[in-house]
C-alpha atoms as a PDB file:
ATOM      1  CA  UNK A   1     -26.531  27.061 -17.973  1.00  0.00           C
ATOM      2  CA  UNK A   2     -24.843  25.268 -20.968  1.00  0.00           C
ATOM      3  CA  UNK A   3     -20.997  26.791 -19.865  1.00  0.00           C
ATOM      4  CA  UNK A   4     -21.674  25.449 -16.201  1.00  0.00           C
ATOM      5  CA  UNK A   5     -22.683  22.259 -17.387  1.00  0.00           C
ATOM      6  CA  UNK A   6     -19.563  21.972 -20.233  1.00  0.00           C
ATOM      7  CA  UNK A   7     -17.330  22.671 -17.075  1.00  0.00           C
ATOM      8  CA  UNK A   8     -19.072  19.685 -14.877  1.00  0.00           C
ATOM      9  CA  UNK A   9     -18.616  17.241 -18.166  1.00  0.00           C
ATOM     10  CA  UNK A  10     -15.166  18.395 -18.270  1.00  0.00           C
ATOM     11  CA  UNK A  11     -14.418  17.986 -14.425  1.00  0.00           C
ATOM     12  CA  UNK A  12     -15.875  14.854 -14.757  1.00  0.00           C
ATOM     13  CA  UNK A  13     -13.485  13.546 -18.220  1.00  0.00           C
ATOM     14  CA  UNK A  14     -10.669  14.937 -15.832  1.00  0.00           C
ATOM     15  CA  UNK A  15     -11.401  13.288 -12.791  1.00  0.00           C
ATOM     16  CA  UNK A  16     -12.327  10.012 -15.035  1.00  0.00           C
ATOM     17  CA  UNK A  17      -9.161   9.984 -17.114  1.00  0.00           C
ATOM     18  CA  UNK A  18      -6.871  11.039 -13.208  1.00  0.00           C
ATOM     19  CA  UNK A  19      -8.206   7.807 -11.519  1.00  0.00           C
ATOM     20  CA  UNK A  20      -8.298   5.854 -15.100  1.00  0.00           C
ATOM     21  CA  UNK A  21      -4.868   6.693 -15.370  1.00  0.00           C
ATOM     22  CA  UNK A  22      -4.070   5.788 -11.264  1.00  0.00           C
ATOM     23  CA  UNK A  23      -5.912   2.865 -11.737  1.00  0.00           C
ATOM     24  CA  UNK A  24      -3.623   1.534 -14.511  1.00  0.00           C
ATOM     25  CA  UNK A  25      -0.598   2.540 -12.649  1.00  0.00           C
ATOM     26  CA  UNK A  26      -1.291   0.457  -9.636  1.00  0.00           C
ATOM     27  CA  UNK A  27      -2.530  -2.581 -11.631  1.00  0.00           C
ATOM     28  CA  UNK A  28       0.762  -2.185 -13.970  1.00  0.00           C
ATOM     29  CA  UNK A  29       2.793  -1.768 -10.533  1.00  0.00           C
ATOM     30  CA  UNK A  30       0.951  -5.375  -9.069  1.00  0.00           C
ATOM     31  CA  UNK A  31       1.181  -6.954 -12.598  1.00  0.00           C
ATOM     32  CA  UNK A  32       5.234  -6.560 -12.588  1.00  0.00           C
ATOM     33  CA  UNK A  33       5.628  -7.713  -8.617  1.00  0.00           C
ATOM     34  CA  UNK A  34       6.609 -11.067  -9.583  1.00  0.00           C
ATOM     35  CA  UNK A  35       9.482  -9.958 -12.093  1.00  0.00           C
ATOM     36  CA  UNK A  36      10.608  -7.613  -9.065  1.00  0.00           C
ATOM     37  CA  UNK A  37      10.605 -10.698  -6.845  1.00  0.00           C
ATOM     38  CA  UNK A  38      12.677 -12.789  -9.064  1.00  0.00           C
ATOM     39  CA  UNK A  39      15.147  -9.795 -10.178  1.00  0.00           C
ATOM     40  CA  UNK A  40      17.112 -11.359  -7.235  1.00  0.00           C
ATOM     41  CA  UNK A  41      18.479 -13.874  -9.844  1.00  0.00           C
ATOM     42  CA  UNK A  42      20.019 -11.279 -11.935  1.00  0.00           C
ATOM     43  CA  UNK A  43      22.417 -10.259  -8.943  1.00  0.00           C
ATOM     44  CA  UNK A  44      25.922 -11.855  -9.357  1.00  0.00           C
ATOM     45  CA  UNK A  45      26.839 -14.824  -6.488  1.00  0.00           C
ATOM     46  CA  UNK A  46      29.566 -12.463  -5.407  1.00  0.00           C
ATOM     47  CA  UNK A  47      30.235 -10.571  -1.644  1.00  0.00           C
ATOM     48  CA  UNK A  48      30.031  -6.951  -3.230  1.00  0.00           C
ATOM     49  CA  UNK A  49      27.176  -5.986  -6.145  1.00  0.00           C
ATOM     50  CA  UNK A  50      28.573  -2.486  -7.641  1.00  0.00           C
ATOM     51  CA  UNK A  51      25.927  -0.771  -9.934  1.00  0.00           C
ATOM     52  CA  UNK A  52      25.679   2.267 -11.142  1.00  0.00           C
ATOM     53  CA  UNK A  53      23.415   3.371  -8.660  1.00  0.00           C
ATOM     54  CA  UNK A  54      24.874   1.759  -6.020  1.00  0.00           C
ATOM     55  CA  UNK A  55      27.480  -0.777  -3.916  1.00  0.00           C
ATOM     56  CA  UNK A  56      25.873  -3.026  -1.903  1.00  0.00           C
ATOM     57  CA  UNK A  57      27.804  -5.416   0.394  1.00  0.00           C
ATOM     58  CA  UNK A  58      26.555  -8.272   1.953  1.00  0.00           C
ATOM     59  CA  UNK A  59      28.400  -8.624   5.488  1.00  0.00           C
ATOM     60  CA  UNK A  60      26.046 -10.831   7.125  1.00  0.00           C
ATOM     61  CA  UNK A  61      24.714 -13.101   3.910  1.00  0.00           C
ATOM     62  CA  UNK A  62      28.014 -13.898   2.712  1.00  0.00           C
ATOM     63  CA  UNK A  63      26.665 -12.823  -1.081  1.00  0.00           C
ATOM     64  CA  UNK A  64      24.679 -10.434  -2.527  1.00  0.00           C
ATOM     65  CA  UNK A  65      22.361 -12.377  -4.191  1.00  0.00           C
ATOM     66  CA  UNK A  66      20.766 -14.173  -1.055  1.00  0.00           C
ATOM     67  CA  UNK A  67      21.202 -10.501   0.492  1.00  0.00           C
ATOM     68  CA  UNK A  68      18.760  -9.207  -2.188  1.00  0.00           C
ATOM     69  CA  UNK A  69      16.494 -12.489  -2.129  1.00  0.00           C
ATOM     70  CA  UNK A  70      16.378 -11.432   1.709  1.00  0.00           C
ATOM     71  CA  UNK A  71      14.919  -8.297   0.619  1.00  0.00           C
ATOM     72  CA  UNK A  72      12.863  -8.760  -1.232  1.00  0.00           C
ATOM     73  CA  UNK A  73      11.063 -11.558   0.160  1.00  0.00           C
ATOM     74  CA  UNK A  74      10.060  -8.928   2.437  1.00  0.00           C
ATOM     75  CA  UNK A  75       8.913  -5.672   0.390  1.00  0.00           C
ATOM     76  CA  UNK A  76       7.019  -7.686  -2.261  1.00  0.00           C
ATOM     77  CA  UNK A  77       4.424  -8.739   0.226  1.00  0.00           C
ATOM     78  CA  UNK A  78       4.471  -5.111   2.497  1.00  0.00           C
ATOM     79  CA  UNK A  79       4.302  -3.571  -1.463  1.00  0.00           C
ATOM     80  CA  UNK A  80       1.066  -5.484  -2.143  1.00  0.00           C
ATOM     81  CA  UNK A  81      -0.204  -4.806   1.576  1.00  0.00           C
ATOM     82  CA  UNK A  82       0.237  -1.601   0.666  1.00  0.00           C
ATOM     83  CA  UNK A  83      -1.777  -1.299  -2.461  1.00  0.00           C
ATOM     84  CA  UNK A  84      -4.603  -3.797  -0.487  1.00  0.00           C
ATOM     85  CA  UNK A  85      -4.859  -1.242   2.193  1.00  0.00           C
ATOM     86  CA  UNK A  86      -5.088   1.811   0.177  1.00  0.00           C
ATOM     87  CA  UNK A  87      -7.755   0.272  -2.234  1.00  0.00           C
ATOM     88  CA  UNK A  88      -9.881  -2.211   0.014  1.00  0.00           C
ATOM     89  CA  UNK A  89     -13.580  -0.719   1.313  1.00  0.00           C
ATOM     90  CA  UNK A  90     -14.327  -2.893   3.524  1.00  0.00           C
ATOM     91  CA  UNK A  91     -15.106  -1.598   7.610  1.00  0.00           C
ATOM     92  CA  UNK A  92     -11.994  -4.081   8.552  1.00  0.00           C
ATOM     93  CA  UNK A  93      -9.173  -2.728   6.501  1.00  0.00           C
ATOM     94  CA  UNK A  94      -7.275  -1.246   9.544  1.00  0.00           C
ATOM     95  CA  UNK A  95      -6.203  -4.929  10.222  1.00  0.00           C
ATOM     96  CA  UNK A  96      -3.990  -4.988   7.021  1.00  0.00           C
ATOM     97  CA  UNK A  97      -2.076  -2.448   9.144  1.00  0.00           C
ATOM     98  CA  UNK A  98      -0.875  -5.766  11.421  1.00  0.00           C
ATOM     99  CA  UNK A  99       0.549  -7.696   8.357  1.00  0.00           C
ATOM    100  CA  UNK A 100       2.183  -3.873   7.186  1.00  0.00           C
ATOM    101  CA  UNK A 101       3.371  -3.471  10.548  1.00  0.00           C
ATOM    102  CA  UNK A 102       5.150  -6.673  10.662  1.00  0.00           C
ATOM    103  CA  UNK A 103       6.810  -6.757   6.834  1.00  0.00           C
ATOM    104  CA  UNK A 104       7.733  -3.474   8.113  1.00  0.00           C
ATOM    105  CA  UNK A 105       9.703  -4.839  11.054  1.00  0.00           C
ATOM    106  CA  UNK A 106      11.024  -8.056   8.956  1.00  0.00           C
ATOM    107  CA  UNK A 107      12.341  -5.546   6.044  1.00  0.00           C
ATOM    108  CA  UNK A 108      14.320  -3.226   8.766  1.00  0.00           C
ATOM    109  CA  UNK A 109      15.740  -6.539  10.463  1.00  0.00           C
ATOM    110  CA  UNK A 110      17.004  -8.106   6.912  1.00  0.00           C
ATOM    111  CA  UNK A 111      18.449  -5.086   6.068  1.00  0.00           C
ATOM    112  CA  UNK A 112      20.492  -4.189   9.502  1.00  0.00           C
ATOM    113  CA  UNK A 113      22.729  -6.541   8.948  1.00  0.00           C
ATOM    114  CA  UNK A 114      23.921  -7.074  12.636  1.00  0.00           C
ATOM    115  CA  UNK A 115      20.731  -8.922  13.131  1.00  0.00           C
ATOM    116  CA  UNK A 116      20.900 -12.858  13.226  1.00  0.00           C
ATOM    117  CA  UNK A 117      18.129 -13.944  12.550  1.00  0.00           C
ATOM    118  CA  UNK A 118      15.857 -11.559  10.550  1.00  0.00           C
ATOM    119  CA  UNK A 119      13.037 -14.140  10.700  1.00  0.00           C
ATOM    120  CA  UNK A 120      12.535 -14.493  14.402  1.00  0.00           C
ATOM    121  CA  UNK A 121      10.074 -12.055  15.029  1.00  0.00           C
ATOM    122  CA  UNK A 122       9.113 -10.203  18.362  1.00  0.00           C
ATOM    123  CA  UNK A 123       5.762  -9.853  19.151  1.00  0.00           C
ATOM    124  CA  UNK A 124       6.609  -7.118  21.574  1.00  0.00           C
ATOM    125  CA  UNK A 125       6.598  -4.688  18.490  1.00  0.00           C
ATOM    126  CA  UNK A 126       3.942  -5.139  17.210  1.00  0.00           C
ATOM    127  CA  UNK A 127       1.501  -5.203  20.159  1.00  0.00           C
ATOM    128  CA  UNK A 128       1.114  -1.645  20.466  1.00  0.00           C
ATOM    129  CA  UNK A 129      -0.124  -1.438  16.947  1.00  0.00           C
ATOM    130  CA  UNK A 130      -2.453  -4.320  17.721  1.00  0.00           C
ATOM    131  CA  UNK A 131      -3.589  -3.056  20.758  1.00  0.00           C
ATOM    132  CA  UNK A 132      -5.021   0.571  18.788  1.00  0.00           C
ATOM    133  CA  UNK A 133      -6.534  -1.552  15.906  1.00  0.00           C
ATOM    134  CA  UNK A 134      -8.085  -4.903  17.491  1.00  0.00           C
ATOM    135  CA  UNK A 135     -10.592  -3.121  19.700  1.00  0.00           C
ATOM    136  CA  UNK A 136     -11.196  -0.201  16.934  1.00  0.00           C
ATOM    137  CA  UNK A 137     -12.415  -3.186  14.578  1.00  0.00           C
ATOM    138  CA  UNK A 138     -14.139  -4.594  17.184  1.00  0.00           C
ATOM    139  CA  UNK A 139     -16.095  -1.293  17.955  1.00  0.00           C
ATOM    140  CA  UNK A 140     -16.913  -0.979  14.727  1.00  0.00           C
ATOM    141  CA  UNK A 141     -17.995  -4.025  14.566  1.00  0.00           C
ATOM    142  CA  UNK A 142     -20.147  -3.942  17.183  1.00  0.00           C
ATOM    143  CA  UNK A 143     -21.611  -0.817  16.272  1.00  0.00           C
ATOM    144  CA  UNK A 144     -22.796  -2.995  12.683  1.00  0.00           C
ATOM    145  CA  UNK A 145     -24.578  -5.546  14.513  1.00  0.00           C
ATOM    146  CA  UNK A 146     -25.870  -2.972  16.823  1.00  0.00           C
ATOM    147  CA  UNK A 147     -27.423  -1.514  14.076  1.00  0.00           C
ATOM    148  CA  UNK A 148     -28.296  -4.050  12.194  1.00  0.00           C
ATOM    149  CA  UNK A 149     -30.279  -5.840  15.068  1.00  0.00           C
ATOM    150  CA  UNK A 150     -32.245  -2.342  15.552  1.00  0.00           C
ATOM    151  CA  UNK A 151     -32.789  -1.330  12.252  1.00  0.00           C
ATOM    152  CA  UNK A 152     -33.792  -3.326   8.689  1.00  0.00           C
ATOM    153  CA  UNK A 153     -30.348  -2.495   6.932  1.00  0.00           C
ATOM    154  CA  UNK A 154     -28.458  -5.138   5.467  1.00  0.00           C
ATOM    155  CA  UNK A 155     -24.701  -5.937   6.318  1.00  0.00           C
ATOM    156  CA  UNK A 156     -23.623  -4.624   2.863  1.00  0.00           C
ATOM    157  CA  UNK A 157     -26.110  -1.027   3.425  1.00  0.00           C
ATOM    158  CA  UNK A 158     -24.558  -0.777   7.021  1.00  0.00           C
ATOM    159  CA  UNK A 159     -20.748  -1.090   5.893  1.00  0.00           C
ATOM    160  CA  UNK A 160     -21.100   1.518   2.579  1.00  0.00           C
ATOM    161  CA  UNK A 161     -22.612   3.949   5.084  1.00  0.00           C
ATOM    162  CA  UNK A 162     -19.579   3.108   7.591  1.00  0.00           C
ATOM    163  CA  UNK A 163     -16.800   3.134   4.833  1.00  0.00           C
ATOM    164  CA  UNK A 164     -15.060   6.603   4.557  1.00  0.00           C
ATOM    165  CA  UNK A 165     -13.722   6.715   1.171  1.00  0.00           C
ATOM    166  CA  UNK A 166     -11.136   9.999   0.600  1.00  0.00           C
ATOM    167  CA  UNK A 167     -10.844  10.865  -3.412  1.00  0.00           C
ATOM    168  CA  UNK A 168      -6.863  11.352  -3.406  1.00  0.00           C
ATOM    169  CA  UNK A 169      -3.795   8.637  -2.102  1.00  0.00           C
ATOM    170  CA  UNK A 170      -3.035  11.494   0.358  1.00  0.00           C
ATOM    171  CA  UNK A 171      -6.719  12.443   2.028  1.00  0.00           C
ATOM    172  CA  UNK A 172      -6.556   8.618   2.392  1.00  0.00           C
ATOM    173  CA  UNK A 173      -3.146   8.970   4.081  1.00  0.00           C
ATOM    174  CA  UNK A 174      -4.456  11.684   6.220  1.00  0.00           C
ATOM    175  CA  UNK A 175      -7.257  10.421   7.145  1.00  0.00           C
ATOM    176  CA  UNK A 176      -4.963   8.218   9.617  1.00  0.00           C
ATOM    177  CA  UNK A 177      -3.596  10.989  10.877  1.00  0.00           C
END
């Protein structure tokens, strides 16, 4: 009885210090997004960026540094989507997908650089994304008030036993899937 309960405590210390240690990677990881978003300053004003990583040319923005700012202006905000969607509990978070969806399309446009305007966004892209998740949240829901109306829960009872909540990044993945 004492070994099986040493091997729960230690499960637990495990599983503690995994997620402590996720936990601080993702907050480190938000915590730098603004120096990311500003590291397009540190590009040179010139057509061509060569790193040692990399060349990047910048046919359609004349200069690598607005190419970058471009960029990034885009993956910030789809990074911290991202994180939102993958952390939040709520019933609704399938409509951060719509916000993904679109930073998604933005970032592909800025960086094809036969594209003329990389702002000008078509709706026709994203409407069969909004067209699976709209009337899923609205289901759901529906099915809260539903129950709420017929049974003495409150809204914050109803939406822990509604909220599916996977233990790794990747049964959260596949749960979508």
């Amino acid at each position: 009885m004492i070994k099986q309960n040493l091997k729960l405590e230690n499960t637990d210390r495990n599983s503690y210090k995994k997620r402590f240690i996720l936990g601080s990677a993702i907050a480190v990881l938000i915590a730098i997004t603004p120096f990311v978003f500003y590291s397009y300053e540190y590009v040179p004003d010139t057509e061509i960026w060569n790193t040692w990583f990399f060349n990047y040319k910048s046919g359609f923005y004349g200069n690598a540094q607005v190419g970058i700012w471009s960029i990034l202006m885009k993956v910030v905000p789809a990074f911290l989507l991202f994180v939102w969607f993958f952390t939040c509990r709520h019933w609704w978070y399938h409509a951060i997908l719509v916000p993904i969806s679109m930073f998604i399309y933005q970032i592909v446009g800025a960086i094809n650089e036969d594209v003329s305007y990389i702002d000008e966004f078509h709706l026709k892209y994203l409407i069969p994304i909004m067209a699976i998740i709209i009337p899923s949240i609205y289901l759901v829901r529906a099915r809260i008030f539903n129950r709420l109306n017929s049974i003495d829960q409150t809204t914050q009872d109803m939406e822990d036993e509604l909220t599916f909540r996977p233990r790794t990044v990747w049964g959260k993945v596949k749960q979508f899937f």
